[in-house]
Protein backbone atom coordinates (compact mmCIF):
# COMPACT_ATOMS: atom_id res chain seq x y z
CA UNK A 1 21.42 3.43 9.26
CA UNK A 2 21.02 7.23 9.07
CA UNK A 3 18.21 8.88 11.68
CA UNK A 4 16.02 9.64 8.95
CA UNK A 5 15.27 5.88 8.06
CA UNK A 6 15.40 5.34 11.62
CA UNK A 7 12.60 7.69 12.38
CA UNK A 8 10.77 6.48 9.51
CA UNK A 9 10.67 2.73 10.41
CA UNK A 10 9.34 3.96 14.43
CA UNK A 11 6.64 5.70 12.89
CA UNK A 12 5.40 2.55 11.12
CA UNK A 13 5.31 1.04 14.26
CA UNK A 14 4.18 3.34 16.50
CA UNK A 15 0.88 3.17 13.89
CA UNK A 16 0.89 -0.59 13.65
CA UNK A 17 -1.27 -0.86 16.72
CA UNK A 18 -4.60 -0.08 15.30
CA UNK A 19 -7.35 -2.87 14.25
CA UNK A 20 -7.40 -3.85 10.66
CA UNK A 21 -11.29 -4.76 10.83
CA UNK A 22 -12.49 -2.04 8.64
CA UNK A 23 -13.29 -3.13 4.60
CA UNK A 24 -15.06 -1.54 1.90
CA UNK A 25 -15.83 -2.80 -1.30
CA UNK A 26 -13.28 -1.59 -4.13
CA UNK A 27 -13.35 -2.18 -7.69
CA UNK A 28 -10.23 -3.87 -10.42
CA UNK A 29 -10.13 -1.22 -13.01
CA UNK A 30 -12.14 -3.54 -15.18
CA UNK A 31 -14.90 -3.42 -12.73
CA UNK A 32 -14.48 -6.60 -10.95
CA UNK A 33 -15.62 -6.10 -7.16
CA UNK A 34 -12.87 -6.85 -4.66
CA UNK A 35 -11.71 -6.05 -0.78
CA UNK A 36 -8.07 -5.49 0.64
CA UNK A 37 -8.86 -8.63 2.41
CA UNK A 38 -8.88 -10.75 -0.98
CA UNK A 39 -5.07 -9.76 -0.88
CA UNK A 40 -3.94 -10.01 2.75
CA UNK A 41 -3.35 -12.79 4.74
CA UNK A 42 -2.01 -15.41 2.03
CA UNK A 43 1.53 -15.82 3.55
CA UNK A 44 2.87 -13.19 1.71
CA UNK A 45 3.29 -9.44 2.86
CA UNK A 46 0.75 -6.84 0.89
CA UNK A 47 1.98 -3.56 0.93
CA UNK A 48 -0.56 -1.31 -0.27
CA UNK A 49 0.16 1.79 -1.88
CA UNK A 50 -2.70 4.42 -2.15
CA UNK A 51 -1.92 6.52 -5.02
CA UNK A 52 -4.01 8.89 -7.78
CA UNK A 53 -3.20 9.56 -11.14
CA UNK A 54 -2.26 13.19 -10.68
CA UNK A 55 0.01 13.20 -7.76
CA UNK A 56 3.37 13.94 -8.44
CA UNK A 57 5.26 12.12 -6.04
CA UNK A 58 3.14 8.98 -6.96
CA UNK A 59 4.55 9.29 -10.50
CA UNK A 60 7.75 10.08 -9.74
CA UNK A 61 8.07 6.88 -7.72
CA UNK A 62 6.28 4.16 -9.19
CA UNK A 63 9.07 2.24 -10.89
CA UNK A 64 10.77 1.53 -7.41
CA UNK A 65 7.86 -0.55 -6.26
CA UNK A 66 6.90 -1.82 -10.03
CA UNK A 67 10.50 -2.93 -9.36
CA UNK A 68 10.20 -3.53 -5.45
CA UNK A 69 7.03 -6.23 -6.38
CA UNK A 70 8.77 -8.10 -9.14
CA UNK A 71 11.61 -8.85 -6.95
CA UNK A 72 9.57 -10.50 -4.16
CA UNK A 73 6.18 -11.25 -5.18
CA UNK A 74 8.03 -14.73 -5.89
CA UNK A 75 9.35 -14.73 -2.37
CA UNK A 76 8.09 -12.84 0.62
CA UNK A 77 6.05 -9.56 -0.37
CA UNK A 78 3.90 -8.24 -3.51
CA UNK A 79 2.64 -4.92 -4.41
CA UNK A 80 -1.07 -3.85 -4.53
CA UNK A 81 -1.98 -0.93 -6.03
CA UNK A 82 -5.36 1.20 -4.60
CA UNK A 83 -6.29 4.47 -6.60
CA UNK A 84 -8.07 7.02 -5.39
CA UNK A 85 -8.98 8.31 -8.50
CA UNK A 86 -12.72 7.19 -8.61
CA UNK A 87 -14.84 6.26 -11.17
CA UNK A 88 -15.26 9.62 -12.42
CA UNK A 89 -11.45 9.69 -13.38
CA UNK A 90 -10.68 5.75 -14.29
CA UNK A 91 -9.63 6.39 -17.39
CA UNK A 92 -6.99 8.60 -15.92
CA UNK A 93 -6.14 5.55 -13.48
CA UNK A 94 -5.91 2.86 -16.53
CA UNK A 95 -3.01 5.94 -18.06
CA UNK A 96 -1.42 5.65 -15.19
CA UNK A 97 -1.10 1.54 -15.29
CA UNK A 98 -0.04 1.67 -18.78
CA UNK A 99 2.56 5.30 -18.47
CA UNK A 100 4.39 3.30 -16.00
CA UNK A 101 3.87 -0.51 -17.06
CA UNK A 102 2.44 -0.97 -13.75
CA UNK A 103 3.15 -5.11 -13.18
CA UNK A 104 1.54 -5.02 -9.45
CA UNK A 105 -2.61 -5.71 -8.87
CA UNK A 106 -4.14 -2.13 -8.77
CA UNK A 107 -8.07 -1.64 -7.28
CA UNK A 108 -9.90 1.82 -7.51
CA UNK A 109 -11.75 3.34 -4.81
CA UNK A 110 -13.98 6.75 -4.13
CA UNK A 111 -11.49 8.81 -3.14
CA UNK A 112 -13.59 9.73 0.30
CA UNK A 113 -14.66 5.83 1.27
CA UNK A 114 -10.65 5.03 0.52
CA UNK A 115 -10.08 8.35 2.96
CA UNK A 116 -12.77 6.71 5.35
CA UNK A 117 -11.04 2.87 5.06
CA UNK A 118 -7.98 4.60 5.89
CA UNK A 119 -9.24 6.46 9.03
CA UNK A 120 -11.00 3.05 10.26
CA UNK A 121 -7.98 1.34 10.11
CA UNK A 122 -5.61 3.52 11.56
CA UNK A 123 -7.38 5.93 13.74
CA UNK A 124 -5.14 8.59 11.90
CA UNK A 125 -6.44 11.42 9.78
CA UNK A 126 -6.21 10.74 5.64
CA UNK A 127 -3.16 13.96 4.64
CA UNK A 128 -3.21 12.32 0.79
CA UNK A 129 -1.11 10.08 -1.63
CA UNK A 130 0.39 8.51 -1.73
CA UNK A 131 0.34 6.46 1.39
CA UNK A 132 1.40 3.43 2.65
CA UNK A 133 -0.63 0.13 4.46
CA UNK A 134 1.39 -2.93 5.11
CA UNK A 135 0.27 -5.88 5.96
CA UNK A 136 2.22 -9.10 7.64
CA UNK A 137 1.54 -12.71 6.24
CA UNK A 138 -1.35 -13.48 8.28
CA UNK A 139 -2.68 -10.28 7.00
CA UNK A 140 -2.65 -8.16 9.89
CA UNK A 141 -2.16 -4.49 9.76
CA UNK A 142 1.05 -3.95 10.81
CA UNK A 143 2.34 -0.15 9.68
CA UNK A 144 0.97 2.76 7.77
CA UNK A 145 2.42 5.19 6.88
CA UNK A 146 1.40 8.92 4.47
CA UNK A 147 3.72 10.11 1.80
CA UNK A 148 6.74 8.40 0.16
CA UNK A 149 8.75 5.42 1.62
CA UNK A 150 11.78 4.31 -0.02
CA UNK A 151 11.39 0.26 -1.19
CA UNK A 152 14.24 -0.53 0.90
CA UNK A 153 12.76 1.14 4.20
CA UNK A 154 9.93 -1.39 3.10
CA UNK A 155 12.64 -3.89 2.54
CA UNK A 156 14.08 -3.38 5.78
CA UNK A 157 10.85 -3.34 7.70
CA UNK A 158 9.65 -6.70 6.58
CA UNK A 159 13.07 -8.54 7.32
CA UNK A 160 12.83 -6.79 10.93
CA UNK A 161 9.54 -8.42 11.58
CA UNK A 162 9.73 -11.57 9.48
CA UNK A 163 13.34 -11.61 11.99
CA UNK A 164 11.13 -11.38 15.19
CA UNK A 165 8.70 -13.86 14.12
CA UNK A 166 11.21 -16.41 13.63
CA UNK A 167 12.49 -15.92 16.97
C-alpha cells in the first residue's frame, strides 16, 4: 500500500469518532421527503457521497461509484447519492442522474442545511464536494472524509472494519 492511501484511510478514522445524531429532512428528486437515517443501519454499509451538479471532480468521478454500488449493493455496501444543488437548481441535479446513468439512490438538500448536517455530524468545517460519509451496518458514522476517495480506498476501508468486527 503506497503512503498516500495510507494517510487517506487514518484520516477516515481519525474523523470516525464524532456522533452521528444529527438529521435533517432531505428530499428524492421527485420530492419524496426522506432522512440519511432511512438508508443507514440496514446491514449494509451506506456510503454517502455529497456531490453538486457543477463540480468538476464530482463529474469526473461518478462512474467509479455508479460502478463501486452495482458491485456490492448485492453484497456488503450501496451508494447514496446527496446533492447539494437545492431546489433552486434540481433540474440541474436530475441532468446530472441522467449524464451519468446514475444507478445509486440520490436525495437533494439546501446546500447550507447539507453544510450544517455535515458540521453536526462531524464537528469538522464543510470545504465542499464532493465529500464523503460512511456509515457501518448498524448505521453508525464511522469516517468522513472532503474531496475525492478512490472506490477501492472505500473498498479497502470496509473490509478493514467488517475484518475487526468479525474478530
Amino acid at each position: 500500500m503506497t503512503l498516500f492511501p495510507r494517510i487517506l484511510i487514518l484520516s477516515l478514522l481519525v474523523i470516525s469518532t464524532f456522533s452521528a445524531n444529527a438529521e435533517i429532512v432531505l428530499q428524492t428528486l421527485q420530492g419524496k421527503p426522506e432522512k440519511l437515517s432511512d438508508y443507514t443501519g440496514k446491514g449494509q454499509w451506506t456510503v454517502v457521497i455529497l456531490w453538486a451538479s457543477d463540480c468538476h471532480v464530482c463529474n469526473a468521478e461518478a462512474e467509479q461509484y455508479i460502478q463501486f454500488h452495482e458491485e456490492h449493493k448485492s453484497k456488503d455496501a450501496q451508494i447514496l447519492g446527496l446533492s447539494l444543488d437545492g431546489q433552486e437548481k434540481l433540474d440541474a441535479a436530475k441532468d446530472f442522474i441522467k449524464r451519468h446513468d446514475v444507478t445509486y439512490p440520490s436525495l437533494i438538500g439546501e446546500p447550507q442545511a447539507v453544510a450544517a448536517l455535515y458540521e453536526d455530524l462531524t464537528g469538522s468545517h464543510w470545504v465542499g464536494t464532493p465529500t464523503f460519509l460512511i456509515y457501518d451496518r448498524e448505521g453508525n458514522l464511522k469516517a468522513a472524509q472532503p474531496g475525492a476517495v478512490p472506490a477501492e480506498i472505500i473498498e479497502g476501508f470496509i473490509k478493514e472494519h467488517d475484518s475487526k468486527s468479525a474478530k
